[in-house]
N, C-alpha and C. Protein backbone atom coordinates (compact mmCIF):
# COMPACT_ATOMS: atom_id res chain seq x y z
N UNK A 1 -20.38 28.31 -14.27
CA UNK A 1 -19.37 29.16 -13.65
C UNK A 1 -18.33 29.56 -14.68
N UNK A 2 -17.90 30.61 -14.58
CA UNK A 2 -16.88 31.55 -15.65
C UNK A 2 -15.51 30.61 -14.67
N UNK A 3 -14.28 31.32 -15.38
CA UNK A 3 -12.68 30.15 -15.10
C UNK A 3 -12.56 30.63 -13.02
N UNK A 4 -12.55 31.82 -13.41
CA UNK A 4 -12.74 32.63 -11.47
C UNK A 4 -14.04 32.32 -10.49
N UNK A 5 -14.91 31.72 -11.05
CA UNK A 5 -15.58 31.74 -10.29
C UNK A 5 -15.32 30.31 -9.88
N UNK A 6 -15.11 29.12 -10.58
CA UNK A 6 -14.46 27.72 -10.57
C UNK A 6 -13.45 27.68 -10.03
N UNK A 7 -12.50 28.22 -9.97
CA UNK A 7 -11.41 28.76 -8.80
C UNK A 7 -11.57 28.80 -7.67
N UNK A 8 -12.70 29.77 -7.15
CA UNK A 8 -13.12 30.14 -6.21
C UNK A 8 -13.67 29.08 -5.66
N UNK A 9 -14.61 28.17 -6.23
CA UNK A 9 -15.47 27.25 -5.86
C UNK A 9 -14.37 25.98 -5.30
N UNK A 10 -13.20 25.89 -6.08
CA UNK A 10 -12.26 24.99 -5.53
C UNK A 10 -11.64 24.92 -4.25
N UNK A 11 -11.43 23.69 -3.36
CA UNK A 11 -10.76 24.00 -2.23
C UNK A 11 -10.04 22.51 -2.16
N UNK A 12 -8.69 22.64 -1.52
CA UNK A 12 -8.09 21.25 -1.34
C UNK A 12 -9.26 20.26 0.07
N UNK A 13 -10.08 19.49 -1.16
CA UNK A 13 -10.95 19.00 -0.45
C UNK A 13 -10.58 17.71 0.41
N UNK A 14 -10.84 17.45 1.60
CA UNK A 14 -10.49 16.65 2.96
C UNK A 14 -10.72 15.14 3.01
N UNK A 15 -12.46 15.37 2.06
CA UNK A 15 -13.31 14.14 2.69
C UNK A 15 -14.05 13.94 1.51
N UNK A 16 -13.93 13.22 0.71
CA UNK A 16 -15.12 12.76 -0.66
C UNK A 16 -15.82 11.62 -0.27
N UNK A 17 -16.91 11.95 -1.18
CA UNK A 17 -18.13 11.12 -0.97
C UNK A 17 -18.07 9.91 -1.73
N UNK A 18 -17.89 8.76 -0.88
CA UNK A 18 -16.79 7.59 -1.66
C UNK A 18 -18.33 6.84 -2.48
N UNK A 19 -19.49 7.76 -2.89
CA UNK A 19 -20.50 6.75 -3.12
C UNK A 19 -20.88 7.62 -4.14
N UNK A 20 -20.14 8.51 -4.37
CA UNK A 20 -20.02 9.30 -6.12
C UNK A 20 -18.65 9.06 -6.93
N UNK A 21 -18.57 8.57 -8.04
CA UNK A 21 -18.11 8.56 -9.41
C UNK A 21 -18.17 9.34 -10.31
N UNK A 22 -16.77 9.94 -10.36
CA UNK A 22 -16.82 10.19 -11.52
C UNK A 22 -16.65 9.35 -13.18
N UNK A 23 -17.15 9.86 -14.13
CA UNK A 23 -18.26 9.34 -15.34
C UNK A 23 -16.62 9.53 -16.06
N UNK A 24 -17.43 8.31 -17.18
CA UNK A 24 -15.74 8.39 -17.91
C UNK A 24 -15.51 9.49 -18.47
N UNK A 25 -16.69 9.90 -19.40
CA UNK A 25 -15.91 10.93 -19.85
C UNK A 25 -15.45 12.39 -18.97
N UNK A 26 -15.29 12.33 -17.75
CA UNK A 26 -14.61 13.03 -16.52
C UNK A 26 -13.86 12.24 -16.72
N UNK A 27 -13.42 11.24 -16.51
CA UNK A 27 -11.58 10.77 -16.60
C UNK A 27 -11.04 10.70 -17.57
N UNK A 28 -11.82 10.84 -18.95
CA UNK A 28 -11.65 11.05 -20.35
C UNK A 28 -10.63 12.63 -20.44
N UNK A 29 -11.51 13.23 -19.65
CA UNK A 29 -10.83 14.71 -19.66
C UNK A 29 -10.23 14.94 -19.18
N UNK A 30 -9.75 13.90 -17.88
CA UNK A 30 -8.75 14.22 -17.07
C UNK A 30 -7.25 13.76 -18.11
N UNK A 31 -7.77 12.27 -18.73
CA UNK A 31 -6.55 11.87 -19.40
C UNK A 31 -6.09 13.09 -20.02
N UNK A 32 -6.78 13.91 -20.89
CA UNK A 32 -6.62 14.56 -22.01
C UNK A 32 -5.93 15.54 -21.26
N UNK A 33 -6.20 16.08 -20.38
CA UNK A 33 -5.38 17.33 -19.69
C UNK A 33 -4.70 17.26 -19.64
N UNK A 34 -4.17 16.15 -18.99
CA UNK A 34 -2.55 15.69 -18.65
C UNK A 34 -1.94 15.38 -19.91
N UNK A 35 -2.50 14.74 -21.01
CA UNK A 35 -1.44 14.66 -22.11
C UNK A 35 -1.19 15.92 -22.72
N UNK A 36 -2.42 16.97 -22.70
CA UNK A 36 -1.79 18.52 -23.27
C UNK A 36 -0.81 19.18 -22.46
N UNK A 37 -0.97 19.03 -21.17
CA UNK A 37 -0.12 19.79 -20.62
C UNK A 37 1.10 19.98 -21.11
N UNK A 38 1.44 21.22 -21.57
CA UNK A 38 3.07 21.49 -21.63
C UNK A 38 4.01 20.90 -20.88
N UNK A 39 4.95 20.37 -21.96
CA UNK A 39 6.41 20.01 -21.10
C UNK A 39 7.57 20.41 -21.48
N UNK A 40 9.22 20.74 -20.97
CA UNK A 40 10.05 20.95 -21.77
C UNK A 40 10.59 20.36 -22.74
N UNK A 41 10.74 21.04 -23.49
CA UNK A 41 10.80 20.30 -24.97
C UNK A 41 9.90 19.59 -25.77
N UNK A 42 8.54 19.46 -25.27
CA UNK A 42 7.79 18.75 -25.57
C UNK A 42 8.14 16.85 -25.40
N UNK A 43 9.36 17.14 -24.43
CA UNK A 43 9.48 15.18 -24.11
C UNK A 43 8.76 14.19 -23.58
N UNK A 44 7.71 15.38 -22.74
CA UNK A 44 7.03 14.51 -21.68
C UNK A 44 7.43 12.77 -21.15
N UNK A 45 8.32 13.49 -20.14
CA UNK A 45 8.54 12.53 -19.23
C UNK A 45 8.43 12.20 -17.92
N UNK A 46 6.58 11.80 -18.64
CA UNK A 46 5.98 11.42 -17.18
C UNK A 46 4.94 10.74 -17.95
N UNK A 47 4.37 9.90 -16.76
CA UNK A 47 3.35 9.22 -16.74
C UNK A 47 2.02 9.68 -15.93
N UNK A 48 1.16 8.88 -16.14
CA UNK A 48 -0.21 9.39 -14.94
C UNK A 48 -0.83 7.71 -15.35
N UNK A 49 -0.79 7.61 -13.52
CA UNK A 49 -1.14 6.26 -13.43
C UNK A 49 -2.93 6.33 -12.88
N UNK A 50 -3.79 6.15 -12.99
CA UNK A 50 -5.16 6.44 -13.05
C UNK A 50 -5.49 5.49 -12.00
N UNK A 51 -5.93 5.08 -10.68
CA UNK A 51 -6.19 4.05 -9.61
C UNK A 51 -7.65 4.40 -9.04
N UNK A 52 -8.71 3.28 -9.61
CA UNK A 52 -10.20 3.86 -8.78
C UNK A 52 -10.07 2.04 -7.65
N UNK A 53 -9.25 0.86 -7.93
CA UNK A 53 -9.72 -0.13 -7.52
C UNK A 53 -9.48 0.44 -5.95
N UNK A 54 -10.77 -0.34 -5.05
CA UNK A 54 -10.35 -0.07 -3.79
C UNK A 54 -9.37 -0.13 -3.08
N UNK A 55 -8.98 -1.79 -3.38
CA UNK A 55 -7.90 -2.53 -2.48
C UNK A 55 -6.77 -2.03 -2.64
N UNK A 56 -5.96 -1.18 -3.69
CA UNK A 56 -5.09 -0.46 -3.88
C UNK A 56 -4.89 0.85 -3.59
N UNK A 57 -6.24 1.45 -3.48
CA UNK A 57 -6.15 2.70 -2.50
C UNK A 57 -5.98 2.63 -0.98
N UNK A 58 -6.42 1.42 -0.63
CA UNK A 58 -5.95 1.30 0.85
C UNK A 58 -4.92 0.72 1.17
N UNK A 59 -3.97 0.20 0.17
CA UNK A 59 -2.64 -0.42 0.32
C UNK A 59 -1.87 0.95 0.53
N UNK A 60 -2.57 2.15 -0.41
CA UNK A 60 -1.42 3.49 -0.27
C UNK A 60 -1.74 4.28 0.57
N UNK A 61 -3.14 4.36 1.15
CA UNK A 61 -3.37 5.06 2.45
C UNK A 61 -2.52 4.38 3.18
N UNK A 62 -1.89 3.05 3.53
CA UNK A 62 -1.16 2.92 4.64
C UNK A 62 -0.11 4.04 4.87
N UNK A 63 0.88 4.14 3.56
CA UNK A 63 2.02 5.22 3.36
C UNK A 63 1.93 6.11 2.81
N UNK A 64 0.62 6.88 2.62
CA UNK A 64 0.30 8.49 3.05
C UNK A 64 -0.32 9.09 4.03
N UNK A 65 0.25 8.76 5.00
CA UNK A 65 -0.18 9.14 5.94
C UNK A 65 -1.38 9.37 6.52
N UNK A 66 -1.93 7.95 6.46
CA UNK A 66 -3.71 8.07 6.62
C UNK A 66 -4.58 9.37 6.19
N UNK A 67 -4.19 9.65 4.93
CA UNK A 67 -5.05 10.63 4.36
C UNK A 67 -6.67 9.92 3.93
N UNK A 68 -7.27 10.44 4.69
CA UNK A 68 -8.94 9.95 3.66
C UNK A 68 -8.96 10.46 2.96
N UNK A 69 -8.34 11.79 2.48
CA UNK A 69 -8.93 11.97 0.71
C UNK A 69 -8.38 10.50 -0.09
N UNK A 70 -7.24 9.81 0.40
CA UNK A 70 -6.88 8.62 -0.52
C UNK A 70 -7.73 7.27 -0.68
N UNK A 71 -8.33 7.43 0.22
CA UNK A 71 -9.72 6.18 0.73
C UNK A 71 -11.04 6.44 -0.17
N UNK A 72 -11.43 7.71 0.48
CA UNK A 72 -12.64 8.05 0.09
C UNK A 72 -12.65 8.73 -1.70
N UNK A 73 -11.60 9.12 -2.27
CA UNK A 73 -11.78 9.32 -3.71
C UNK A 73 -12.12 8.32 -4.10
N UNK A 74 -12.84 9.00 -5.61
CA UNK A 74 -13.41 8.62 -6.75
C UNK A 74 -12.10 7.61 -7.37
N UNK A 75 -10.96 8.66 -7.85
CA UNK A 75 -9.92 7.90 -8.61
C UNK A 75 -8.60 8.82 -8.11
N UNK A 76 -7.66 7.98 -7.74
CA UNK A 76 -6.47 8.37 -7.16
C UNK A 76 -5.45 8.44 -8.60
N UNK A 77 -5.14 9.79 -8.73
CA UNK A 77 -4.23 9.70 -9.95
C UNK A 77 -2.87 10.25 -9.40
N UNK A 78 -1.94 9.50 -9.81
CA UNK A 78 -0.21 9.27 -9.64
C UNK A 78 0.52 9.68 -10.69
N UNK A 79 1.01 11.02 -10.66
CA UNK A 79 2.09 11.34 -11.43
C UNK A 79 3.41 11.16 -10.92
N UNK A 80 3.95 10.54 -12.30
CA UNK A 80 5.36 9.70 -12.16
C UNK A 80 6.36 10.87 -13.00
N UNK A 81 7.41 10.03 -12.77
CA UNK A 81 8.31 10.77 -13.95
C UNK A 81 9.06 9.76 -14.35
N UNK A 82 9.44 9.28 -15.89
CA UNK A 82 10.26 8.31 -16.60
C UNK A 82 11.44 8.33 -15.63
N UNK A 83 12.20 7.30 -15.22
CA UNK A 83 14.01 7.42 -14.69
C UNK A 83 14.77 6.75 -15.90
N UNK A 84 14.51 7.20 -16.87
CA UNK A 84 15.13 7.16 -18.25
C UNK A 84 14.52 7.95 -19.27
N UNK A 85 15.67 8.97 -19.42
CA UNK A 85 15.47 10.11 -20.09
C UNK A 85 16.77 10.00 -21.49
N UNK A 86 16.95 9.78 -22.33
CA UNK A 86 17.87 9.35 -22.89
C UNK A 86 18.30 9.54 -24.71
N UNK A 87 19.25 9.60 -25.32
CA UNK A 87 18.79 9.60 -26.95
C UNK A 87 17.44 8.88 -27.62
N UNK A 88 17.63 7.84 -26.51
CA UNK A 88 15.94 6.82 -27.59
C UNK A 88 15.07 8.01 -27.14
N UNK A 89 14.64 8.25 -26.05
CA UNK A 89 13.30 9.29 -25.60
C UNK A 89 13.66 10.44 -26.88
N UNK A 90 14.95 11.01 -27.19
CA UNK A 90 14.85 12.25 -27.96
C UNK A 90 14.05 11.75 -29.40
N UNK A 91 15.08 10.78 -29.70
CA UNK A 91 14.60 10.28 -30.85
C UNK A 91 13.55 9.33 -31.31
N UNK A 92 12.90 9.10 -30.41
CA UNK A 92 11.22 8.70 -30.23
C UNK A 92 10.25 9.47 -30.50
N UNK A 93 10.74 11.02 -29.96
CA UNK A 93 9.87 12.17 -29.75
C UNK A 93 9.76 12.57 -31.58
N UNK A 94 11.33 12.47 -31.96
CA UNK A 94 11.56 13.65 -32.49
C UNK A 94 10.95 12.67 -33.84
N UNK A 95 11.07 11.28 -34.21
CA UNK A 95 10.58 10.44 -35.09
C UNK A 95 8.88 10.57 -35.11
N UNK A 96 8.26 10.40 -33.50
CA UNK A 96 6.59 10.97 -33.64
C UNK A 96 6.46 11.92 -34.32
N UNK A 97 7.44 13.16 -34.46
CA UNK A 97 6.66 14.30 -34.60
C UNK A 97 6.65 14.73 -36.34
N UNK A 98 7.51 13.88 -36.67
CA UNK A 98 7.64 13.45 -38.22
C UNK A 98 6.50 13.06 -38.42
N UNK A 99 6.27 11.64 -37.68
CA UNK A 99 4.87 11.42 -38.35
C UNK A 99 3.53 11.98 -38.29
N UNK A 100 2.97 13.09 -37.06
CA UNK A 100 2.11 13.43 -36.87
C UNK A 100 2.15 14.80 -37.91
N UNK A 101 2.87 15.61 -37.92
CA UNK A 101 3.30 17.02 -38.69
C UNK A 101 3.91 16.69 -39.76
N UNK A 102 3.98 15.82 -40.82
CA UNK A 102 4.34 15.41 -42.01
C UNK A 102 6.06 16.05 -42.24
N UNK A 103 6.66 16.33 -41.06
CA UNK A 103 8.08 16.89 -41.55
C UNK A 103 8.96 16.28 -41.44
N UNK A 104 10.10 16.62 -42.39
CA UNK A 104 11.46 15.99 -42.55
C UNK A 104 12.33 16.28 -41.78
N UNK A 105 13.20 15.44 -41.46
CA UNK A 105 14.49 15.47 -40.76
C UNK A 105 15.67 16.66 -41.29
N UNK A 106 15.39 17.25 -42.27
CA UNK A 106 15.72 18.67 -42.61
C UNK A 106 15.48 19.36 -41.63
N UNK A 107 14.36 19.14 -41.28
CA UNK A 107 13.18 20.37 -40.52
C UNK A 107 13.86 20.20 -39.01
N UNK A 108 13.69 18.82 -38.53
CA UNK A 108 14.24 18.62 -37.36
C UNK A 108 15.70 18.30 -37.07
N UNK A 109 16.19 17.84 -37.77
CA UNK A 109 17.55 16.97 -37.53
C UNK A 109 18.76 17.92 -36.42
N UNK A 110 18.61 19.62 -36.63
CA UNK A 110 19.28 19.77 -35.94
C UNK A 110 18.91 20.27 -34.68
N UNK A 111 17.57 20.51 -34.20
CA UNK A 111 17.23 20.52 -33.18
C UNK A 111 17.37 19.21 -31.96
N UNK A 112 17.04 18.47 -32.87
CA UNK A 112 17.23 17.07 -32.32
C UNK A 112 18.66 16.69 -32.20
N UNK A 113 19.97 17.07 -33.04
CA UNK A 113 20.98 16.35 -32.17
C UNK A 113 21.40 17.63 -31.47
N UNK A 114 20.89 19.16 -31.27
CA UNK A 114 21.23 19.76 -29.97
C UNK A 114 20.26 19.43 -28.53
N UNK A 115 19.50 19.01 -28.75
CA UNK A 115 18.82 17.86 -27.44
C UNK A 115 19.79 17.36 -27.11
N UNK A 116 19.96 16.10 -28.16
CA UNK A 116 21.05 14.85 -27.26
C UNK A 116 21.91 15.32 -26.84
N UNK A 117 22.75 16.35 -27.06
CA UNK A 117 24.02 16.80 -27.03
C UNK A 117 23.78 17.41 -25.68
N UNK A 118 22.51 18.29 -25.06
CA UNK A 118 22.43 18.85 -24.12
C UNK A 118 21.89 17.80 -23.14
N UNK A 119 21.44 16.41 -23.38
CA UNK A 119 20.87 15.74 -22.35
C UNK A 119 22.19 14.71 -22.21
N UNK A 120 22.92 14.43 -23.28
CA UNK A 120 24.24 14.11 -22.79
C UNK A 120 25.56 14.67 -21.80
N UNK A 121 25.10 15.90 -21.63
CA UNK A 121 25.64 16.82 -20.91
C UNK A 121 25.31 17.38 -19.54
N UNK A 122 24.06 16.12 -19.07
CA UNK A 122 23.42 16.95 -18.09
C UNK A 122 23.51 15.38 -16.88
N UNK A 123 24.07 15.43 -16.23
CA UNK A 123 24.15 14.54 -14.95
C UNK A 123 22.34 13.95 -14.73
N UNK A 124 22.39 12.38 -14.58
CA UNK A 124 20.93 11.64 -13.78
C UNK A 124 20.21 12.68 -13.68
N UNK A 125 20.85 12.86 -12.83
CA UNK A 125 20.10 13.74 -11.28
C UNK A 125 19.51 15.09 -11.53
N UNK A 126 20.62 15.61 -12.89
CA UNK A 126 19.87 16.83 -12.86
C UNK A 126 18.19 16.52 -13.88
N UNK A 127 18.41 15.98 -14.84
CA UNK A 127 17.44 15.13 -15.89
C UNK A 127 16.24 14.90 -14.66
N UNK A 128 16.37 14.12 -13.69
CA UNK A 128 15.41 13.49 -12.97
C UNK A 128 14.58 14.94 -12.40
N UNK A 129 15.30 15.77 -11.72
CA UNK A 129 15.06 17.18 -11.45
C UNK A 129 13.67 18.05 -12.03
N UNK A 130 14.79 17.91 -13.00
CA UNK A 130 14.10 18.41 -14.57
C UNK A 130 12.71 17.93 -14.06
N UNK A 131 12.66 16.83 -14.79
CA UNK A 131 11.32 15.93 -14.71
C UNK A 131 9.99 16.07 -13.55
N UNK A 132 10.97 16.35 -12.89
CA UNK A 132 10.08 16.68 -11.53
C UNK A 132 9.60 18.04 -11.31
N UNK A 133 10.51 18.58 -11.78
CA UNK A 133 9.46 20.25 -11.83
C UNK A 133 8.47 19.79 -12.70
N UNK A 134 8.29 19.34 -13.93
CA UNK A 134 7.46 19.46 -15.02
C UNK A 134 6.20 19.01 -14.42
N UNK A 135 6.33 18.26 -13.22
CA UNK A 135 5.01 17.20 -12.62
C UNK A 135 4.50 18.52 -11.75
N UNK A 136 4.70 18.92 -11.39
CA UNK A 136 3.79 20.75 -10.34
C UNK A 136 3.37 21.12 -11.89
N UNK A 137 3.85 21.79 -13.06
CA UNK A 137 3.19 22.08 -14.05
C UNK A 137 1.81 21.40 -14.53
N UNK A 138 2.21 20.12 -14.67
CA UNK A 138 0.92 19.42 -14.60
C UNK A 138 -0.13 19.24 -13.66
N UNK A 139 0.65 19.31 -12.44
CA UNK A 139 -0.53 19.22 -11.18
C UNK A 139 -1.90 20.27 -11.71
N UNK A 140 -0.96 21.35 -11.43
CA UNK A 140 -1.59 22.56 -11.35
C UNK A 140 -2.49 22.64 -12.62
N UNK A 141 -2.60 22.14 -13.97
CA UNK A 141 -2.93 22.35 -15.07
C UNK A 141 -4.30 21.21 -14.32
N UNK A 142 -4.30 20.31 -14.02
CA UNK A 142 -5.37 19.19 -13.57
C UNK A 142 -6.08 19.72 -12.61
N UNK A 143 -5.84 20.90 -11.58
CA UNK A 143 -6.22 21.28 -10.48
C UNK A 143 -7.17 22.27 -11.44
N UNK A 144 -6.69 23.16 -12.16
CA UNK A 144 -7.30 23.74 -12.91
C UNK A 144 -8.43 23.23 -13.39
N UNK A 145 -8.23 22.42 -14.28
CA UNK A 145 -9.22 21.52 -15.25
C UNK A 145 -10.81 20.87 -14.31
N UNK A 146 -9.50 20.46 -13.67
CA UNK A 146 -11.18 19.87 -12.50
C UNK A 146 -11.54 21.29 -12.25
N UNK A 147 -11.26 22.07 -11.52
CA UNK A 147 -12.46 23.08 -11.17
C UNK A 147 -13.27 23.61 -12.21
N UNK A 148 -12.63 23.76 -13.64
CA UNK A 148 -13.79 24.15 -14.49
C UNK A 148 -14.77 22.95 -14.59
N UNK A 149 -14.58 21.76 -14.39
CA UNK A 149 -15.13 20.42 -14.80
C UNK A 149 -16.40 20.07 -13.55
N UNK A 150 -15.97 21.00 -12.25
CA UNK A 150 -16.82 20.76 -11.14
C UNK A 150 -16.57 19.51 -10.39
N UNK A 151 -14.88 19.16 -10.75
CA UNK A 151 -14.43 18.25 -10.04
C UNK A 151 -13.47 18.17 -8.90
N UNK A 152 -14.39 17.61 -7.66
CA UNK A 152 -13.13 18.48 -6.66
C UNK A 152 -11.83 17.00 -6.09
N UNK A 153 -10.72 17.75 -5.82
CA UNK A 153 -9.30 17.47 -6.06
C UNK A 153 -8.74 17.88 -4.58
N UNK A 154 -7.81 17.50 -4.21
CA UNK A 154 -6.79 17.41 -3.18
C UNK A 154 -5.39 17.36 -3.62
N UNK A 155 -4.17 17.89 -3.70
CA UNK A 155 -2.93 17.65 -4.41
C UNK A 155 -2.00 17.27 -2.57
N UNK A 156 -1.60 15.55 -3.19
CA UNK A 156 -0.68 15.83 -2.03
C UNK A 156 0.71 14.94 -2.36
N UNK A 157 1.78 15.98 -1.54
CA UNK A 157 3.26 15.53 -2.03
C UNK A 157 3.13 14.63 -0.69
N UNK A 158 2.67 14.42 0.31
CA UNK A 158 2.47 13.47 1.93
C UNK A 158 2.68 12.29 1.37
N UNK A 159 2.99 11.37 1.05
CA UNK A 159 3.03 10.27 0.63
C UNK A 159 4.50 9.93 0.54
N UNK A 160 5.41 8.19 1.15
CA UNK A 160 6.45 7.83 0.73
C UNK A 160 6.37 7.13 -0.34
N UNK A 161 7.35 7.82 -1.17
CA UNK A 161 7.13 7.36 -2.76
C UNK A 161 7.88 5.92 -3.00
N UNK A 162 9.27 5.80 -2.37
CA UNK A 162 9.37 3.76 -2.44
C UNK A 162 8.09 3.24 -2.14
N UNK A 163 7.29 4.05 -0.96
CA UNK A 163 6.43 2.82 -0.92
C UNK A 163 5.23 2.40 -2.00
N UNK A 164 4.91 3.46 -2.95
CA UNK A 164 3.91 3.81 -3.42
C UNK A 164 4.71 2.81 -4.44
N UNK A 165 5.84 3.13 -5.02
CA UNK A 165 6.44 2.67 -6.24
C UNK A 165 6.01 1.57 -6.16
N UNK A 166 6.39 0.75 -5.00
CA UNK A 166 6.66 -0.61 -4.60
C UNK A 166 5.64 -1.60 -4.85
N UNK A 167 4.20 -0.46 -4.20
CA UNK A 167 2.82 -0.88 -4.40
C UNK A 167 2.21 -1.37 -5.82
N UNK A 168 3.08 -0.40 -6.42
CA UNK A 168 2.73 0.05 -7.94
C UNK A 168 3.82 -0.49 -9.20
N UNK A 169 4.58 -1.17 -8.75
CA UNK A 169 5.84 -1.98 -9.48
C UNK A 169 6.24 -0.88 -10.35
N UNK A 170 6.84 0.26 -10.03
CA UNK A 170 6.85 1.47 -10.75
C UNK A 170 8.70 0.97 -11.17
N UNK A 171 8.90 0.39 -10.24
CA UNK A 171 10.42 0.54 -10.76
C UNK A 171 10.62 -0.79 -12.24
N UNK A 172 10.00 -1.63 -12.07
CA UNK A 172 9.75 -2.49 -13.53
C UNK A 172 9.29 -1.68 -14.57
N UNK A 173 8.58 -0.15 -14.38
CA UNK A 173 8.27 0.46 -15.35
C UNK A 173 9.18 1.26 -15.76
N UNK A 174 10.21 1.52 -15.08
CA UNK A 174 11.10 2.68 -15.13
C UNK A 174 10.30 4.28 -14.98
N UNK A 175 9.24 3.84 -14.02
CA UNK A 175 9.14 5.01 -13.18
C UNK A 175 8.79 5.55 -11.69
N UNK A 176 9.01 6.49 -11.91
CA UNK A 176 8.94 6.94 -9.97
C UNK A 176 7.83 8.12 -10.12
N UNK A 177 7.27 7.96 -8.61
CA UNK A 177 5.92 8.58 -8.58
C UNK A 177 6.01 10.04 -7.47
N UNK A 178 5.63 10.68 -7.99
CA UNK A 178 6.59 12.17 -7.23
C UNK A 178 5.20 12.67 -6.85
N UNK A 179 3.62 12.58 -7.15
CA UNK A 179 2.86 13.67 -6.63
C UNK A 179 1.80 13.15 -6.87
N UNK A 180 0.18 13.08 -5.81
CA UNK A 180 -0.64 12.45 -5.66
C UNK A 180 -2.31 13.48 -6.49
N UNK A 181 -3.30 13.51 -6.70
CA UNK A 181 -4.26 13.88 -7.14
C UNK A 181 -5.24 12.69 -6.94
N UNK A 182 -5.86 13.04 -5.52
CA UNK A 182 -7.25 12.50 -5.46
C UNK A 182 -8.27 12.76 -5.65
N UNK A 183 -9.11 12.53 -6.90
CA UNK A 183 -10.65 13.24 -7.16
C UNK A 183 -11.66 12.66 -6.91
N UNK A 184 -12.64 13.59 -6.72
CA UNK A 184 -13.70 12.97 -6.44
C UNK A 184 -14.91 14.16 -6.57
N UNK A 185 -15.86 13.69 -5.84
CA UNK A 185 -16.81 14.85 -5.19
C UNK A 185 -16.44 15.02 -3.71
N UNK A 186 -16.67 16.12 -2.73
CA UNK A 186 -16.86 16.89 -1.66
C UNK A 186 -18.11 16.45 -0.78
N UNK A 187 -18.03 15.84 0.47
CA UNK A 187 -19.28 15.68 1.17
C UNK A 187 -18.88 16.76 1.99
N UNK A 188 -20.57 16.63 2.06
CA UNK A 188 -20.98 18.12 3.38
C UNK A 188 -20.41 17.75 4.93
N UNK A 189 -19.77 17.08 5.39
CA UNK A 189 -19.01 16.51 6.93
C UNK A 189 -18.21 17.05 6.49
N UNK A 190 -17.23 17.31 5.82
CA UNK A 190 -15.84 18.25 4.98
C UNK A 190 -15.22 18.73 6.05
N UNK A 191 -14.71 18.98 6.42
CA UNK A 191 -14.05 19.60 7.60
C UNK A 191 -13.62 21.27 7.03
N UNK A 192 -13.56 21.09 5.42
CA UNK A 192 -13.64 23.05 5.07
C UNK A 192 -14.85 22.98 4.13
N UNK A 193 -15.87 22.42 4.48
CA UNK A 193 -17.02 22.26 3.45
C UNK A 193 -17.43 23.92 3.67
N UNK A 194 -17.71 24.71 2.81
CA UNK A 194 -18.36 25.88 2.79
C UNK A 194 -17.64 27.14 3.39
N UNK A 195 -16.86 26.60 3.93
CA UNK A 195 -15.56 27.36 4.42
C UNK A 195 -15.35 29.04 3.43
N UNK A 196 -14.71 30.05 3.85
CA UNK A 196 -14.91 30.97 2.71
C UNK A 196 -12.98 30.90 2.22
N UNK A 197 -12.99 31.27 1.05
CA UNK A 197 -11.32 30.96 0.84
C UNK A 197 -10.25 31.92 1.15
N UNK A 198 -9.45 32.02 1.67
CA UNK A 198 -8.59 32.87 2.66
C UNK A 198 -7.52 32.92 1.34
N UNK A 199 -7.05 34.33 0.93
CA UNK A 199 -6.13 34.68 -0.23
C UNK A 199 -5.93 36.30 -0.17
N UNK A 200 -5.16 36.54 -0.37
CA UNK A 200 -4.09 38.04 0.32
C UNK A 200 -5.27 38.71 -0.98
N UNK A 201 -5.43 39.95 -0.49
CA UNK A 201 -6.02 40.76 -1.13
C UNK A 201 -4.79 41.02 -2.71
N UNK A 202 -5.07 41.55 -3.43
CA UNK A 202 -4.90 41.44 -4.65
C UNK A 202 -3.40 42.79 -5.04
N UNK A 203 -3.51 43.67 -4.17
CA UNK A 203 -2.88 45.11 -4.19
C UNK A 203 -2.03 44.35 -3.17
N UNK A 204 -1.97 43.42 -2.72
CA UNK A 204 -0.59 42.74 -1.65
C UNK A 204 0.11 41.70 -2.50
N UNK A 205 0.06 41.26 -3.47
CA UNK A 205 0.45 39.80 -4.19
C UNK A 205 0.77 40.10 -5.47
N UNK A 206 0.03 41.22 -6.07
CA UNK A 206 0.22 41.44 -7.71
C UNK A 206 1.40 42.71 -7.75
N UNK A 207 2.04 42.41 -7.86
CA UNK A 207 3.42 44.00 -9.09
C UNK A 207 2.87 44.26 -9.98
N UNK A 208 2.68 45.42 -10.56
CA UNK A 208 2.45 45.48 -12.08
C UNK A 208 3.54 47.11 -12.11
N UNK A 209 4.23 46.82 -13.51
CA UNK A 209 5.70 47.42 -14.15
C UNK A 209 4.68 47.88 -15.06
């Protein structure tokens, strides 16, 4: 399948076939997606917590709202976002990127203290914000990825996130978990198995200047 036709083939799937796996190197590629994905500034501050054990998918189906895509997936993946965003994160980033791109603190030094200066200037809350848009960027980049990959996906914000944290000792990590991705394969019981995909004709949705 070409990138549109994998699109097409995608649907927020209901019901996976809890007796297919996906192969590592499918979660190989999933890792990899998520670490390319663009972030601002390149800080990436977030995590992706990767969950195939059973007993922990049914600890979080309790507090998502009895979703079976959370039961019946392959691997339940949890994007978080750091709740510490801070000079060390700038200067963590900005020290990696020395070492990977062989450059000097010439090169960076003043980009890097107009970061701190602007993340010193920016309230928790808005930082946390921040962070949380960046996690829909990524969703969507993974939603993507699986459909070229022939991997079908469900994205759901349904879930209480204390509880998930709680499940997940997210707050010992210093992080919080903002958005769900259950993959798997699609069984034919599906409740939109074959379904055709409902999307506004093209001359209703697109502007072009």
């Amino acid at each position: 399948m070409n990138t549109i036709e994998s699109l097409e083939w995608r649907y927020a799937c209901k019901k996976f076939d809890p007796t297919k796996k996906l192969t590592d190197s499918q979660v190989e590629t999933l890792k990899n997606a998520f670490n390319l994905t663009p972030t601002s500034f390149g800080l990436q501050p977030v995590k992706l917590i990767i969950i195939k054990d059973q007993e922990l998918k049914d600890k979080i189906f309790a507090h998502s709202f009895f979703q079976e895509q959370v039961t019946t997936c392959s691997h339940l993946l949890v994007i978080c976002i750091d709740t510490v965003v801070d000079e060390k994160t700038i200067d963590n980033y900005f020290d990696y990127e020395k070492k990977v791109r062989g450059t000097t603190e010439e090169v960076v030094g003043q980009f890097r203290a107009q970061l701190k200066e602007m993340y010193n200037h920016k309230s928790k809350e808005a930082i946390e914000q921040s962070s949380i848009y960046q996690t829909y960027i990524i969703l969507g980049n993974l939603m993507t990825v699986c459909a070229v990959e022939g991997i079908d996906n469900c994205p759901l914000e349904g879930f209480i996130p204390s509880k998930i944290d709680e499940i997940l000792n997210l707050k010992e990590k210093n992080l919080k978990s903002v958005l769900m991705l259950p993959v798997g394969f699609r069984t034919k019981d599906d409740v939109m198995y074959g379904m055709k995909k409902v999307r506004k004709p093209l001359q209703d949705i697109i502007i072009e200047m």
